[in-house]
PDB file of N, CA and C in Angstrom:
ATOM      1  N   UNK A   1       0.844  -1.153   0.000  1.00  0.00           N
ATOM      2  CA  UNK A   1       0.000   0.000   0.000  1.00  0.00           C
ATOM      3  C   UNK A   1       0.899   1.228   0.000  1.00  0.00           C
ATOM      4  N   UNK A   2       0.818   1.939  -0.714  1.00  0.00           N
ATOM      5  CA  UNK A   2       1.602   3.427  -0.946  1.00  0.00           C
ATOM      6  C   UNK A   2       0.286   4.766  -1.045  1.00  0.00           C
ATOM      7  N   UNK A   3       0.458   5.566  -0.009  1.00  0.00           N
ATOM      8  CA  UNK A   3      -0.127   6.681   0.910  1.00  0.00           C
ATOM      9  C   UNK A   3       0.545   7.806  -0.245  1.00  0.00           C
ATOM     10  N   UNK A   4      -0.536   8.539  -0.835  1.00  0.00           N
ATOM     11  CA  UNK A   4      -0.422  10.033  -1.786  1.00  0.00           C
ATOM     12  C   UNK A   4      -0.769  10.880  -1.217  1.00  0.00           C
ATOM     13  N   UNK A   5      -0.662  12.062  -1.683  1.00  0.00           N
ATOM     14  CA  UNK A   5      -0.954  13.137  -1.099  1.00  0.00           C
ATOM     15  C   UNK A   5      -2.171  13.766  -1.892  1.00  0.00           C
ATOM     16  N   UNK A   6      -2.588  13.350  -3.198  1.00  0.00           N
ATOM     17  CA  UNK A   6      -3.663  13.562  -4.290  1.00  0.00           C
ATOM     18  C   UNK A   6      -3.413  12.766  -5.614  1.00  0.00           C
ATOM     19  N   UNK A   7      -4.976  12.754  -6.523  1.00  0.00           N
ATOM     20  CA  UNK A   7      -4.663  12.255  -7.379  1.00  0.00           C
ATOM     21  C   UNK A   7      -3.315  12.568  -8.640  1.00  0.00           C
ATOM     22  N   UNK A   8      -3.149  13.577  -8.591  1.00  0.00           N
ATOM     23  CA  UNK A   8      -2.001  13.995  -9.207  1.00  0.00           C
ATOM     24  C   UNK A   8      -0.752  13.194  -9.093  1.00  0.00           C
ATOM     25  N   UNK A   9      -0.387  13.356  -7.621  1.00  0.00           N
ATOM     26  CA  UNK A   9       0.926  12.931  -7.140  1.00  0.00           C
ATOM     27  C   UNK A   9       0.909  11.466  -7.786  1.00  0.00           C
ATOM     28  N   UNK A  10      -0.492  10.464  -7.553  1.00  0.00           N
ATOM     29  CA  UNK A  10      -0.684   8.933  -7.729  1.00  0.00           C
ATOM     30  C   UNK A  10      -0.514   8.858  -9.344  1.00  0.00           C
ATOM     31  N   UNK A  11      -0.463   9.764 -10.375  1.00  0.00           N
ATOM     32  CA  UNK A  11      -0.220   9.736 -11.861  1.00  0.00           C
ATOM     33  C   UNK A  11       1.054   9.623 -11.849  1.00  0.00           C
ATOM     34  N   UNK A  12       1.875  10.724 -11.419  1.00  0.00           N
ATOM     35  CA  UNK A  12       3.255  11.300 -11.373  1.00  0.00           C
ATOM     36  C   UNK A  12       4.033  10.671 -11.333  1.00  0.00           C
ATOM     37  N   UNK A  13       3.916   9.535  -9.938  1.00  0.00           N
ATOM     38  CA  UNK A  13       4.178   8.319  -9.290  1.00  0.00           C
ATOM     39  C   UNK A  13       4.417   7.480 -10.563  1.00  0.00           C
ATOM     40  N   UNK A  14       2.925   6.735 -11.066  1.00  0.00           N
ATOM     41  CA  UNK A  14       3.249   6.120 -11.890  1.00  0.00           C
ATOM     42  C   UNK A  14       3.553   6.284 -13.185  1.00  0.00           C
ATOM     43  N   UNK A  15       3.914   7.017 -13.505  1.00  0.00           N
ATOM     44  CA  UNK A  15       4.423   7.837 -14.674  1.00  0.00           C
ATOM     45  C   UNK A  15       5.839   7.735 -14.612  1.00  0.00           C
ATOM     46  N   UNK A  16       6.300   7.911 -13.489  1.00  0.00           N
ATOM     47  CA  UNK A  16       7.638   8.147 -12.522  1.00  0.00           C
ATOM     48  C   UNK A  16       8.162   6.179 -12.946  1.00  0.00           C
ATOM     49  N   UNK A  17       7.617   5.346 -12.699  1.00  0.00           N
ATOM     50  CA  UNK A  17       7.915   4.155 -12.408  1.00  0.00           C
ATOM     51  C   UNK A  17       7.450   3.280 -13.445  1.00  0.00           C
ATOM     52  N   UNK A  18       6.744   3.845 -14.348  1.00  0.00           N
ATOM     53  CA  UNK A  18       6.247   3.333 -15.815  1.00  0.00           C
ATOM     54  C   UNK A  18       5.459   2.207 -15.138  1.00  0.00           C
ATOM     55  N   UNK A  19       4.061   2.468 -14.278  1.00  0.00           N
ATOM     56  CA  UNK A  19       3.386   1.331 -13.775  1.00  0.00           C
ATOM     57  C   UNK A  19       2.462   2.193 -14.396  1.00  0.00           C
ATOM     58  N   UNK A  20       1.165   0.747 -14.160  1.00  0.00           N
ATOM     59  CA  UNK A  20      -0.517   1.459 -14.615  1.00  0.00           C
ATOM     60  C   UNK A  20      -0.748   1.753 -13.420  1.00  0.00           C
ATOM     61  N   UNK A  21      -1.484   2.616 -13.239  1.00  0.00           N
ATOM     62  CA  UNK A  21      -2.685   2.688 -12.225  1.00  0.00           C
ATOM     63  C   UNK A  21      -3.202   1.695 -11.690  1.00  0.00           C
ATOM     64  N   UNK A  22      -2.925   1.331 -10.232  1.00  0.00           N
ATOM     65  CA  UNK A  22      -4.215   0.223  -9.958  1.00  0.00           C
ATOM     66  C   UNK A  22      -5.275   1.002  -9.242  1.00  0.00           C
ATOM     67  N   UNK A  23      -6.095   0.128  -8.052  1.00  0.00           N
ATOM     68  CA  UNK A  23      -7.179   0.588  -7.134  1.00  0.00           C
ATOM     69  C   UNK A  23      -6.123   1.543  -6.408  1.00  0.00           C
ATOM     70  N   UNK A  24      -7.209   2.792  -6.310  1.00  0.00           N
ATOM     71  CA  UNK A  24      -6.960   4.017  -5.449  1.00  0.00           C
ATOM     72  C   UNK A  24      -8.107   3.717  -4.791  1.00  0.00           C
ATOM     73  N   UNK A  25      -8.100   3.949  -2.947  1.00  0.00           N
ATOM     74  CA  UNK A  25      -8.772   3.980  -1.899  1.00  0.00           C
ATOM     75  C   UNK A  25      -8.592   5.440  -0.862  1.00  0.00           C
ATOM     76  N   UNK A  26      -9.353   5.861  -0.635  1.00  0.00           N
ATOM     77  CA  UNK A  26      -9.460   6.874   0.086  1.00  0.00           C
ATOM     78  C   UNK A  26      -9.201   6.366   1.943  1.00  0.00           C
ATOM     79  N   UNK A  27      -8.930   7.103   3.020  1.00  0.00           N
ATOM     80  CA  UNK A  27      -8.140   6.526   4.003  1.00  0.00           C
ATOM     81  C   UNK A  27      -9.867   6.059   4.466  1.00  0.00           C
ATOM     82  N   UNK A  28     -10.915   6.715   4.693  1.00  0.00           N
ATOM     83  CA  UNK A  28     -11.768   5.947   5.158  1.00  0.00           C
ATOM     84  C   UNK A  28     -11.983   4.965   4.556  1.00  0.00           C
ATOM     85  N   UNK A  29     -12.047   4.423   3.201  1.00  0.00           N
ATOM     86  CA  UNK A  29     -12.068   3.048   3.234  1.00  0.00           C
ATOM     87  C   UNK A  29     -11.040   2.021   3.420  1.00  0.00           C
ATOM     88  N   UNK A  30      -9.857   2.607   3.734  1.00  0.00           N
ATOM     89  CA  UNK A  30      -8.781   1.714   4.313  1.00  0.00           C
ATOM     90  C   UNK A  30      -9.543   1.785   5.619  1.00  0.00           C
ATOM     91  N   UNK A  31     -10.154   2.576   6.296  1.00  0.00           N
ATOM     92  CA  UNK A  31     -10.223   2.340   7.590  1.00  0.00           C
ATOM     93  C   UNK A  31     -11.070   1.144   7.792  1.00  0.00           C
ATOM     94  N   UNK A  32     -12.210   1.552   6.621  1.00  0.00           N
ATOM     95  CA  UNK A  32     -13.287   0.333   6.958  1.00  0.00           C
ATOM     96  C   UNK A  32     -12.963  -0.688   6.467  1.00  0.00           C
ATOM     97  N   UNK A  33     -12.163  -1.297   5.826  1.00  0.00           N
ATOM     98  CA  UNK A  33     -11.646  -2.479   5.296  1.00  0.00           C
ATOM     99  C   UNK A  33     -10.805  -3.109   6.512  1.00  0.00           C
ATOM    100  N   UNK A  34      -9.908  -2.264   7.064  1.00  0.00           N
ATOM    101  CA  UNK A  34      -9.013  -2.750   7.715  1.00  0.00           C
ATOM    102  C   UNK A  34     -10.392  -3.207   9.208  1.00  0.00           C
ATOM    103  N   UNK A  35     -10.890  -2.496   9.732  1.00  0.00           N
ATOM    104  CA  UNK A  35     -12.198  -2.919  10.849  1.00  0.00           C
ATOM    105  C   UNK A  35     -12.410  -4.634  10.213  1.00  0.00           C
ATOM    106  N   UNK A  36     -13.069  -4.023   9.512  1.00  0.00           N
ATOM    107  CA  UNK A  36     -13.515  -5.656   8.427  1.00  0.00           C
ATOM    108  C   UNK A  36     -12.777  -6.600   8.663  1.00  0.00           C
ATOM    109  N   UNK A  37     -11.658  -6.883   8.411  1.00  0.00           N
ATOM    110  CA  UNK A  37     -11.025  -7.359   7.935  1.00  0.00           C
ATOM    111  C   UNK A  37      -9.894  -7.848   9.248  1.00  0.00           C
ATOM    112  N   UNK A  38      -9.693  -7.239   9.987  1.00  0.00           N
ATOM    113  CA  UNK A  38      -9.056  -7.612  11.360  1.00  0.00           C
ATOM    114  C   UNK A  38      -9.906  -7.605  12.521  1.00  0.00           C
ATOM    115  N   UNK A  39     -10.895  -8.128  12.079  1.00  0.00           N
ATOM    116  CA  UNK A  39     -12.250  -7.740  13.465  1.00  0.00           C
ATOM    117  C   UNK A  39     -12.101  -8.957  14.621  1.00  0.00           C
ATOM    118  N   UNK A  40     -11.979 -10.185  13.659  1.00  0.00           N
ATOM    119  CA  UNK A  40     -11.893 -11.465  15.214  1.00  0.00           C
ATOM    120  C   UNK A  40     -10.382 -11.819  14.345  1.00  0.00           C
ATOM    121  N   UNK A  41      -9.464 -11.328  13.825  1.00  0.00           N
ATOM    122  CA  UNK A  41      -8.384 -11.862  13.588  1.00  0.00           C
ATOM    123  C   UNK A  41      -7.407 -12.650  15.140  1.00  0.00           C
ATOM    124  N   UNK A  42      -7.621 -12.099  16.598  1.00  0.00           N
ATOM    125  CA  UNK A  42      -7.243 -12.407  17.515  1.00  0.00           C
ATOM    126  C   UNK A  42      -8.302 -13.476  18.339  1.00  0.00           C
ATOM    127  N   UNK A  43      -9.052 -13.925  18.028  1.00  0.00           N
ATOM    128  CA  UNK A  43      -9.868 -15.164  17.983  1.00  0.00           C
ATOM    129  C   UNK A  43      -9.307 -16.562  18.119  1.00  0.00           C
ATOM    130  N   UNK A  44      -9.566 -17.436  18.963  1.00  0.00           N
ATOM    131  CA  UNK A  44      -8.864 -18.345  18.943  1.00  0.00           C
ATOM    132  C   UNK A  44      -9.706 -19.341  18.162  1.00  0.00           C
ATOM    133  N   UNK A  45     -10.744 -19.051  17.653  1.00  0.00           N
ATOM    134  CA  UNK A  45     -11.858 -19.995  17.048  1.00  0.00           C
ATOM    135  C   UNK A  45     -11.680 -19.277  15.141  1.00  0.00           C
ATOM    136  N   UNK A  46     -10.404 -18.016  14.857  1.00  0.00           N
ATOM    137  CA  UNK A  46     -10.249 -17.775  13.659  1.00  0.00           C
ATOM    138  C   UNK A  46      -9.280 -19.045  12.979  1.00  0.00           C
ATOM    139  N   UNK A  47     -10.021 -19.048  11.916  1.00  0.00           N
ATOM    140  CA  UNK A  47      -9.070 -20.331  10.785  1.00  0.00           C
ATOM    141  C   UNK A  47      -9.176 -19.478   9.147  1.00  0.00           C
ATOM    142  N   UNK A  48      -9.091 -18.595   9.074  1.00  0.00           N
ATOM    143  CA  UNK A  48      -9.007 -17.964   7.908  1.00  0.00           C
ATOM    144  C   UNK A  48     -10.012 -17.982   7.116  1.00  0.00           C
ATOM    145  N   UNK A  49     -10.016 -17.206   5.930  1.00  0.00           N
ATOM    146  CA  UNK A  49     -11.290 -16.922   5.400  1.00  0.00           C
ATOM    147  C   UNK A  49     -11.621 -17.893   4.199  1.00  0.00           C
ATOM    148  N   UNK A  50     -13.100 -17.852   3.631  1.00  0.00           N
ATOM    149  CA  UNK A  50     -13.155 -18.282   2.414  1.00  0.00           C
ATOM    150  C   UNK A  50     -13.392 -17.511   1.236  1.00  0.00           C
ATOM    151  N   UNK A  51     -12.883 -17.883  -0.059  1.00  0.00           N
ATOM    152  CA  UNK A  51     -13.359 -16.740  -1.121  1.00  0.00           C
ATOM    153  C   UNK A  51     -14.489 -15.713  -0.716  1.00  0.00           C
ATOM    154  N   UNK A  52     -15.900 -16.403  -0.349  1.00  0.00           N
ATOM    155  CA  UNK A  52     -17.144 -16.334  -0.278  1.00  0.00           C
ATOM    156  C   UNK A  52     -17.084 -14.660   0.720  1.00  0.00           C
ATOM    157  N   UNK A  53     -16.144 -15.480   2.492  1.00  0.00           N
ATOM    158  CA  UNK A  53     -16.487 -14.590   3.200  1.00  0.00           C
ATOM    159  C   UNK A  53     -15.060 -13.367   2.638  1.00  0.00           C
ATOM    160  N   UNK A  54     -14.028 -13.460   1.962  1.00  0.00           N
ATOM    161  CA  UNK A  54     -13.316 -12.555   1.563  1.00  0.00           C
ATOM    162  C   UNK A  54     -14.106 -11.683   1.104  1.00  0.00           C
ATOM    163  N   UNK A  55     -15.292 -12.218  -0.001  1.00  0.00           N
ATOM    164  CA  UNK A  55     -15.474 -10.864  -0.956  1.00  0.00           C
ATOM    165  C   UNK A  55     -16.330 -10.732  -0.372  1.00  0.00           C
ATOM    166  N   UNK A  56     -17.319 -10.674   0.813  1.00  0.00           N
ATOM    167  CA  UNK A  56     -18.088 -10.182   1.795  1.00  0.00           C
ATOM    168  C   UNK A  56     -17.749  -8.951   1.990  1.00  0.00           C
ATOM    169  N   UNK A  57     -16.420  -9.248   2.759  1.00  0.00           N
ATOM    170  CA  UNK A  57     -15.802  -8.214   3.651  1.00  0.00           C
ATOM    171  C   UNK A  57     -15.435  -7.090   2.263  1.00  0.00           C
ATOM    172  N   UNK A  58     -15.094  -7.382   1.048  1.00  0.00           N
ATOM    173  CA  UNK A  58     -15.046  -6.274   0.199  1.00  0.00           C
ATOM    174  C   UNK A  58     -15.835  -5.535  -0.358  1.00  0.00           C
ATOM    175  N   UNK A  59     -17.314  -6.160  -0.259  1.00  0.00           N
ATOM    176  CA  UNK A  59     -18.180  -5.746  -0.650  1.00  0.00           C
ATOM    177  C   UNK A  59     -19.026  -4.643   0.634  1.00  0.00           C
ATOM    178  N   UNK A  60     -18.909  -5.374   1.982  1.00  0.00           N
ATOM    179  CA  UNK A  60     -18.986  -4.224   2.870  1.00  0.00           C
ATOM    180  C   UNK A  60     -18.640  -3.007   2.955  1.00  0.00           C
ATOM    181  N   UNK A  61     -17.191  -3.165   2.764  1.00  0.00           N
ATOM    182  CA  UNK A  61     -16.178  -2.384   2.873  1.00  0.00           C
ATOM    183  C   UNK A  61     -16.697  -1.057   1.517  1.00  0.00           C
ATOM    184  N   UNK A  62     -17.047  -1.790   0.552  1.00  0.00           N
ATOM    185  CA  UNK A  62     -17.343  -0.673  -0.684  1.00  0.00           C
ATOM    186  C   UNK A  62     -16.789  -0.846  -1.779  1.00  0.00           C
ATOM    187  N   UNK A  63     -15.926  -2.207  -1.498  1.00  0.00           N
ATOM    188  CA  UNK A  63     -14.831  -2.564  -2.853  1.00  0.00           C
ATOM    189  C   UNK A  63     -15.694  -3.455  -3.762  1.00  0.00           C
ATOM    190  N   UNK A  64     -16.134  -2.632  -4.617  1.00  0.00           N
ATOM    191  CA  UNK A  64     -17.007  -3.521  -5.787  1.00  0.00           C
ATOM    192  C   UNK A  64     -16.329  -3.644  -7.396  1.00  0.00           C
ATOM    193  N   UNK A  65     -15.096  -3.126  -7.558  1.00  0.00           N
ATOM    194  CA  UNK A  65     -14.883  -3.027  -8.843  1.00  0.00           C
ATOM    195  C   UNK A  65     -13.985  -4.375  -8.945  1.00  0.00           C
ATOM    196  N   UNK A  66     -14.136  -4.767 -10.287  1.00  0.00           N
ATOM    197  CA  UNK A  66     -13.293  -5.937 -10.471  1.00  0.00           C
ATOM    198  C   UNK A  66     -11.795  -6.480  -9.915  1.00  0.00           C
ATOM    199  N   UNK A  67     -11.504  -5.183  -9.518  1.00  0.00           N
ATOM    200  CA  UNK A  67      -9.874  -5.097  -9.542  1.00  0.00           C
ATOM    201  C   UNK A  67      -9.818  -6.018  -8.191  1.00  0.00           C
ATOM    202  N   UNK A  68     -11.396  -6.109  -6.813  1.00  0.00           N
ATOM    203  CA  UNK A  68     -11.221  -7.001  -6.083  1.00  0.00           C
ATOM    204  C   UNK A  68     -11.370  -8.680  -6.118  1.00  0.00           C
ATOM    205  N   UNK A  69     -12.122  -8.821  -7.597  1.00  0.00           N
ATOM    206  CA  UNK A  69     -12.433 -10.145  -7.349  1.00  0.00           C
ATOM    207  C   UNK A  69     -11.481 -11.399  -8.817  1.00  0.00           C
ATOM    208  N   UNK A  70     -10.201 -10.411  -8.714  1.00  0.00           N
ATOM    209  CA  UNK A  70      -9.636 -11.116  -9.929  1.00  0.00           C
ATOM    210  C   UNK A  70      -8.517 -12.418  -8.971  1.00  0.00           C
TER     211      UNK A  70
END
């Protein structure tokens, strides 16, 4: 994960490094992903996720574009 300062800088960047663009997230939805996503991680009854409940948690979260379910 690499933290910008605006969309600009995130072109520049990759312009800078001859990459494409991937998913850009704004910090509240890192926030709510990360909630999601580390909620019973300290659980002694956690055994990891399945596809199913992965793209749950992305779809909660707000992550609906393909770039999550490839």
């Amino acid at each position: 994960m690499l933290l910008f300062r605006s969309e600009e800088w995130i072109d520049k960047w990759c312009k800078q490094n001859n990459l494409e663009r991937g998913e850009v997230l704004t910090i509240h939805q890192v926030w709510e992903l990360s909630k999601l996503w580390y909620d019973n991680r300290l659980s002694l009854d956690y055994h990891g996720r399945s596809i199913e409940q992965t793209a749950e948690i992305f779809n909660q979260a707000g992550l609906t574009s393909k770039f999550w379910y490839i």
